[in-house]
PDB file of N, CA and C in Angstrom:
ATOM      1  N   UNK A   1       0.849  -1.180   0.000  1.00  0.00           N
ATOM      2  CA  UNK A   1       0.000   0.000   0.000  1.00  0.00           C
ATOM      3  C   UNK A   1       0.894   1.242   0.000  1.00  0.00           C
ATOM      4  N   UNK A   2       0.418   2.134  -0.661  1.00  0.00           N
ATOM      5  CA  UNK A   2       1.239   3.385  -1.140  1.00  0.00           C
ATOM      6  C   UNK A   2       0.148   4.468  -0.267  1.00  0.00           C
ATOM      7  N   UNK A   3       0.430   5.536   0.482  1.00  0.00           N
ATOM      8  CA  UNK A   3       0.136   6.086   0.913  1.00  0.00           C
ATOM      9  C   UNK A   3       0.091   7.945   0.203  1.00  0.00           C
ATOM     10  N   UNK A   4       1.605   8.306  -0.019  1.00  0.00           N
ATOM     11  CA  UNK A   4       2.074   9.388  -0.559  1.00  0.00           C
ATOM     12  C   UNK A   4       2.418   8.886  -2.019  1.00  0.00           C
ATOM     13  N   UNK A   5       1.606   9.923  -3.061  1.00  0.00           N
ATOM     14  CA  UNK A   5       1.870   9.864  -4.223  1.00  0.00           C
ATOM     15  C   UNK A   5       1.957   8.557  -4.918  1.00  0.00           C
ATOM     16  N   UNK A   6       0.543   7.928  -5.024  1.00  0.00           N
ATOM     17  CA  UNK A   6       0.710   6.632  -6.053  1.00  0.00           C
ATOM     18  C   UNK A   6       0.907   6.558  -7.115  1.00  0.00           C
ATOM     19  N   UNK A   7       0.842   7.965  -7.606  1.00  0.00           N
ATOM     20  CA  UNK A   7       0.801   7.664  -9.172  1.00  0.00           C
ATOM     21  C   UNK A   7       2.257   7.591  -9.452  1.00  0.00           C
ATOM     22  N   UNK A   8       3.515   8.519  -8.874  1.00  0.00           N
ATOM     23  CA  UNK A   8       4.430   8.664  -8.726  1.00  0.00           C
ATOM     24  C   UNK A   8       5.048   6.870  -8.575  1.00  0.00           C
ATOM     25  N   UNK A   9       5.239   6.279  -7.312  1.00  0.00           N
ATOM     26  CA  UNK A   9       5.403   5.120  -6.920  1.00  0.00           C
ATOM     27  C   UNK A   9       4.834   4.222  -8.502  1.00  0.00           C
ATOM     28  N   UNK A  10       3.522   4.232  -8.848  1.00  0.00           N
ATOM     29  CA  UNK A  10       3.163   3.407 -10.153  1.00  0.00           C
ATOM     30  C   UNK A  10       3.632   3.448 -11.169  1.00  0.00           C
ATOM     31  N   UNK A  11       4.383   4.929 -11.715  1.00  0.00           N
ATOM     32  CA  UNK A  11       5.018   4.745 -12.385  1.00  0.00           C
ATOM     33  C   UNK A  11       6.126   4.487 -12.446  1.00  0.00           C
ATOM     34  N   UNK A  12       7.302   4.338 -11.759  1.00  0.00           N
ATOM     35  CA  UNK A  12       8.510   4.212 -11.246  1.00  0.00           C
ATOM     36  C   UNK A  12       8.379   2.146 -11.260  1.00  0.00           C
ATOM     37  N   UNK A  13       7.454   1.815 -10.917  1.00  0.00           N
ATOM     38  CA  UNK A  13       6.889   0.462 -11.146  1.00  0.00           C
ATOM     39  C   UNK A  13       6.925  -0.091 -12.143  1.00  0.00           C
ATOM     40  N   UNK A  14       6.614   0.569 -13.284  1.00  0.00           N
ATOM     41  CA  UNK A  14       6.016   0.110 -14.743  1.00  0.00           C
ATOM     42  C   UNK A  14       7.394   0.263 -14.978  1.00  0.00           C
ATOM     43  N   UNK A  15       8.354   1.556 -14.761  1.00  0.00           N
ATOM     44  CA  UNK A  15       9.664   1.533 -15.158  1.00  0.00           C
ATOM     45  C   UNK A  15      10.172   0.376 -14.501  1.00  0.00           C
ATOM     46  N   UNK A  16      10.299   0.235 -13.642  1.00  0.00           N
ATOM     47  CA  UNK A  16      11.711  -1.274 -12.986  1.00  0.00           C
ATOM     48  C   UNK A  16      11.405  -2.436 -13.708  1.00  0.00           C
ATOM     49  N   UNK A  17       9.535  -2.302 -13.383  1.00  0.00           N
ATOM     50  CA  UNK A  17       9.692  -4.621 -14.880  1.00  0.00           C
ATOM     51  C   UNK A  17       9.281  -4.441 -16.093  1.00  0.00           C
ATOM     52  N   UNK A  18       9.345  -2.858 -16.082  1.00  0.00           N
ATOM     53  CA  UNK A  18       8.876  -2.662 -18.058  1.00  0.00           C
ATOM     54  C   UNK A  18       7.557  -2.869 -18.231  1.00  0.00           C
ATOM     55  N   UNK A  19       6.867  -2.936 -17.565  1.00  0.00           N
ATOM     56  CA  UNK A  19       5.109  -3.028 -17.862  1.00  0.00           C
ATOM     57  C   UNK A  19       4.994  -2.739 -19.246  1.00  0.00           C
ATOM     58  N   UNK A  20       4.011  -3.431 -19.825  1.00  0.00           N
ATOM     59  CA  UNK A  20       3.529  -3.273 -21.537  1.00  0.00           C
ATOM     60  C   UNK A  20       1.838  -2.239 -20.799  1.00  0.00           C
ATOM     61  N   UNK A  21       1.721  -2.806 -19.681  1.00  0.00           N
ATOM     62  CA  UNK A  21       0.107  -2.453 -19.412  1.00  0.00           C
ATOM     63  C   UNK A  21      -0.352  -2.568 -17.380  1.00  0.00           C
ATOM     64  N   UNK A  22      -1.071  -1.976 -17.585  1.00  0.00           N
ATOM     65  CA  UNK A  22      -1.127  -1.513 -15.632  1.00  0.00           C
ATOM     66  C   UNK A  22      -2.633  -1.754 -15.875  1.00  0.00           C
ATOM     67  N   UNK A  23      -3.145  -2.510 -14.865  1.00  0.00           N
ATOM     68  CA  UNK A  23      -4.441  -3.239 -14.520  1.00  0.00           C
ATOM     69  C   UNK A  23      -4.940  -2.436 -13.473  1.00  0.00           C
ATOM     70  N   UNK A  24      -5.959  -1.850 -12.926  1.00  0.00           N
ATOM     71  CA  UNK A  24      -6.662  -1.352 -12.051  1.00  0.00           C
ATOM     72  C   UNK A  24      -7.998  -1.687 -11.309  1.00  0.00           C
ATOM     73  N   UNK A  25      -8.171  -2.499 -10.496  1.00  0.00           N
ATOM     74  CA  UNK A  25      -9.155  -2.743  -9.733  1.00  0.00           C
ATOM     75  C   UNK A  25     -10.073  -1.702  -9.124  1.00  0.00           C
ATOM     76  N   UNK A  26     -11.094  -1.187  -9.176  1.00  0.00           N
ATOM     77  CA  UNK A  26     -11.896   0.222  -8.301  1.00  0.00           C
ATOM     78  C   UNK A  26     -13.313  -0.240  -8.023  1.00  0.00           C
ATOM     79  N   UNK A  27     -13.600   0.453  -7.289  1.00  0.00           N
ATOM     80  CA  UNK A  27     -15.081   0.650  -7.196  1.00  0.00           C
ATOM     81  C   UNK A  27     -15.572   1.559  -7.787  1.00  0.00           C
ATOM     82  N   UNK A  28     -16.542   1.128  -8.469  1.00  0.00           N
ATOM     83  CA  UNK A  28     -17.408   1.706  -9.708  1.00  0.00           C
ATOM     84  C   UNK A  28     -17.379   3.914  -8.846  1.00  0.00           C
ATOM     85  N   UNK A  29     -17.200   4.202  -9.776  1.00  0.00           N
ATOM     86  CA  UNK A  29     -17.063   5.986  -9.343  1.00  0.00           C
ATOM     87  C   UNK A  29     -17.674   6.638 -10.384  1.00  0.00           C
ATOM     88  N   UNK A  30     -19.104   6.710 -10.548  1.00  0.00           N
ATOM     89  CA  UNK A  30     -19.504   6.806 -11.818  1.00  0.00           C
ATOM     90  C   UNK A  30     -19.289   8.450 -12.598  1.00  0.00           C
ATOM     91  N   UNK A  31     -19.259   9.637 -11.304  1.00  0.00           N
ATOM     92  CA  UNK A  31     -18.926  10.623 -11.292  1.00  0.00           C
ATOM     93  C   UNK A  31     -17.830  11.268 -12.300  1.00  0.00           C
ATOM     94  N   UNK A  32     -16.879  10.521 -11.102  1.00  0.00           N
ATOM     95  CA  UNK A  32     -15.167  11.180 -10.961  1.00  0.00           C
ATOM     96  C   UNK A  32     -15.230  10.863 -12.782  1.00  0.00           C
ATOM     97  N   UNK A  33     -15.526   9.577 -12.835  1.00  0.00           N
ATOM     98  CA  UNK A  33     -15.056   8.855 -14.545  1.00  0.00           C
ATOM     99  C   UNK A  33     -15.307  10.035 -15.336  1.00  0.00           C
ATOM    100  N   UNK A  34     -16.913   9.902 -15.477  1.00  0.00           N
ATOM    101  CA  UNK A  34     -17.164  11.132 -16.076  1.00  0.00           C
ATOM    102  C   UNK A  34     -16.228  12.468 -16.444  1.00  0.00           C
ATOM    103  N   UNK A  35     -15.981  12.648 -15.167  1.00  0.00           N
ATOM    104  CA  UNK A  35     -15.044  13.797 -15.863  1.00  0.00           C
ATOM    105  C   UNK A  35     -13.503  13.736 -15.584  1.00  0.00           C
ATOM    106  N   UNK A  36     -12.819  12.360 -15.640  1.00  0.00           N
ATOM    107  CA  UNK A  36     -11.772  12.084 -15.781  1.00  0.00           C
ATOM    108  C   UNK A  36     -10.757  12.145 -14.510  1.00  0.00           C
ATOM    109  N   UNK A  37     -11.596  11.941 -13.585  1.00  0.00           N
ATOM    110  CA  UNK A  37     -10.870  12.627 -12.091  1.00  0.00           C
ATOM    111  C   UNK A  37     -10.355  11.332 -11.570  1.00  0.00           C
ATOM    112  N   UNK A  38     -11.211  10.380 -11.994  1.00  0.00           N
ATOM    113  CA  UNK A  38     -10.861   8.722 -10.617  1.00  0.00           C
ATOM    114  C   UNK A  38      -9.361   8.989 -11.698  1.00  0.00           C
ATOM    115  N   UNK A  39      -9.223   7.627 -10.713  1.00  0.00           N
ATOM    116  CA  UNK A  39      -7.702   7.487 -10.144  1.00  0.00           C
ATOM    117  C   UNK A  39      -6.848   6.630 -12.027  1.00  0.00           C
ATOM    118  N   UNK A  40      -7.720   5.825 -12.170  1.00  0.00           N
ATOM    119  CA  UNK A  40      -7.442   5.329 -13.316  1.00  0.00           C
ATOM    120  C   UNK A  40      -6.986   6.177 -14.561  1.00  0.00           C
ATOM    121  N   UNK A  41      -8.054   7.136 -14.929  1.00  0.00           N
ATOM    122  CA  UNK A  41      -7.854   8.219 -15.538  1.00  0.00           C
ATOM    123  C   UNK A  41      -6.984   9.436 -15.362  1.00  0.00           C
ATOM    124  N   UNK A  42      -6.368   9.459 -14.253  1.00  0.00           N
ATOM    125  CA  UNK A  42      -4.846   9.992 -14.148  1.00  0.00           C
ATOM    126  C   UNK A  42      -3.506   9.102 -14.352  1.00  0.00           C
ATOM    127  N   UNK A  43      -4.061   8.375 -13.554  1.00  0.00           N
ATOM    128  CA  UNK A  43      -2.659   7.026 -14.355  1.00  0.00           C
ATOM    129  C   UNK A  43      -2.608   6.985 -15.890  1.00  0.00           C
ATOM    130  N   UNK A  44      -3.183   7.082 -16.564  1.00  0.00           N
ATOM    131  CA  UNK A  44      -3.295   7.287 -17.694  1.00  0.00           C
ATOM    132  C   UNK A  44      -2.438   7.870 -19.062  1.00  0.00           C
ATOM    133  N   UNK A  45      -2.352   9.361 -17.860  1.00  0.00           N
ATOM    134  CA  UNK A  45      -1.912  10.596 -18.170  1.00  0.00           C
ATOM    135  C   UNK A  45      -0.306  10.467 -17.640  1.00  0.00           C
ATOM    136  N   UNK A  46      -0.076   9.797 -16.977  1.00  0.00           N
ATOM    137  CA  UNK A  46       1.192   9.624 -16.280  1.00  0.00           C
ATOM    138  C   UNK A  46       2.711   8.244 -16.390  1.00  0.00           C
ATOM    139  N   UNK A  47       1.680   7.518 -16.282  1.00  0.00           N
ATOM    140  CA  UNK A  47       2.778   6.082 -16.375  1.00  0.00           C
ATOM    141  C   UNK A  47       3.253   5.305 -17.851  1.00  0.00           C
ATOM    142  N   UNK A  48       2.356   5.988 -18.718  1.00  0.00           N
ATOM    143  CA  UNK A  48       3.055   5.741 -20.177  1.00  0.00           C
ATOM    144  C   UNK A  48       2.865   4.613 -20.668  1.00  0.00           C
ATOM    145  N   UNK A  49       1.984   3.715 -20.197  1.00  0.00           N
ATOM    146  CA  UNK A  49       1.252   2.625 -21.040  1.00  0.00           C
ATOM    147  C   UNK A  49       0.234   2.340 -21.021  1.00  0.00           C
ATOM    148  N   UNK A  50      -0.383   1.243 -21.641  1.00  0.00           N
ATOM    149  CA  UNK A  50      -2.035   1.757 -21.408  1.00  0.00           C
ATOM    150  C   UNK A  50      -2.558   1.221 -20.236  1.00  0.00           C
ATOM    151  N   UNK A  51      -3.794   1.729 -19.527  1.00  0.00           N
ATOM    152  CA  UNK A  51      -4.484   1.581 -18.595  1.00  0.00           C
ATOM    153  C   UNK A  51      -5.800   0.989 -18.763  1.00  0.00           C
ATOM    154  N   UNK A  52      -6.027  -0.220 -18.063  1.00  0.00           N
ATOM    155  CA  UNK A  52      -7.207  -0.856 -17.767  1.00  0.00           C
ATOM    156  C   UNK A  52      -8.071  -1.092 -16.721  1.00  0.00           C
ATOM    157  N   UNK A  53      -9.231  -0.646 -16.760  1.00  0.00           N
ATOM    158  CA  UNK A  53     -10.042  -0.468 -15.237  1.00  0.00           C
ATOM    159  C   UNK A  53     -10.730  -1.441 -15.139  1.00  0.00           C
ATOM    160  N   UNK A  54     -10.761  -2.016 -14.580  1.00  0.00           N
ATOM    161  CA  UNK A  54     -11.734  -2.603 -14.063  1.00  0.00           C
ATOM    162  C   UNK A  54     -12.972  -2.469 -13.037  1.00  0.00           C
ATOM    163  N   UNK A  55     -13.948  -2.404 -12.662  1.00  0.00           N
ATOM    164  CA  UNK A  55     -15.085  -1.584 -11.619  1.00  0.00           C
ATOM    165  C   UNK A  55     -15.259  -3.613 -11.063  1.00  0.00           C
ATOM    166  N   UNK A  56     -15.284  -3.675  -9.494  1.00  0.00           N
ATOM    167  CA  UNK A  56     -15.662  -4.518  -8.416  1.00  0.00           C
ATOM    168  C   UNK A  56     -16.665  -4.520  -8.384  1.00  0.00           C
ATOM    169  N   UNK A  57     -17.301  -5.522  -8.610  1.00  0.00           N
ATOM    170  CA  UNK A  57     -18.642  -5.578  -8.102  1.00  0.00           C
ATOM    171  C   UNK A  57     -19.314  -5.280  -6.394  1.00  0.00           C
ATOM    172  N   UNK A  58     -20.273  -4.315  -6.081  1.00  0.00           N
ATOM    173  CA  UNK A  58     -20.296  -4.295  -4.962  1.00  0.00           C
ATOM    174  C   UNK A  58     -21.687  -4.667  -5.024  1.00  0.00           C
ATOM    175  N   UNK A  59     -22.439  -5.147  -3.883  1.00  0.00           N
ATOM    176  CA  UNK A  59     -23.932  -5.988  -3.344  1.00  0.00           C
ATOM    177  C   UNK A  59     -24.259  -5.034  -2.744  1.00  0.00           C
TER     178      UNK A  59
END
């Protein structure tokens, strides 16, 4: 768990094993998406490969 600056830490990640692609687990944020704010959609903008979200099912 990353506390300070994940996106920072995530990308520095993708750099050390070369990531082709960064997977993202969330809870559905139907909002933030919208206008590009969740967390996925800044990784995006940052770590330099492509990004895949995935939304958790919640009950």
């Amino acid at each position: 768990m990353v506390a300070h600056d994940p996106l920072r830490k995530l990308t520095e990640l993708v750099d050390q094993v070369k990531a082709d692609e960064v997977v993202v687990l969330a809870a559905p944020q139907w909002i933030e998406g919208l206008f590009h704010r969740d967390w996925a959609s800044q990784a995006r903008h940052k770590v330099g490969v492509p990004v895949l979200q995935l939304f958790a099912q919640q009950d």
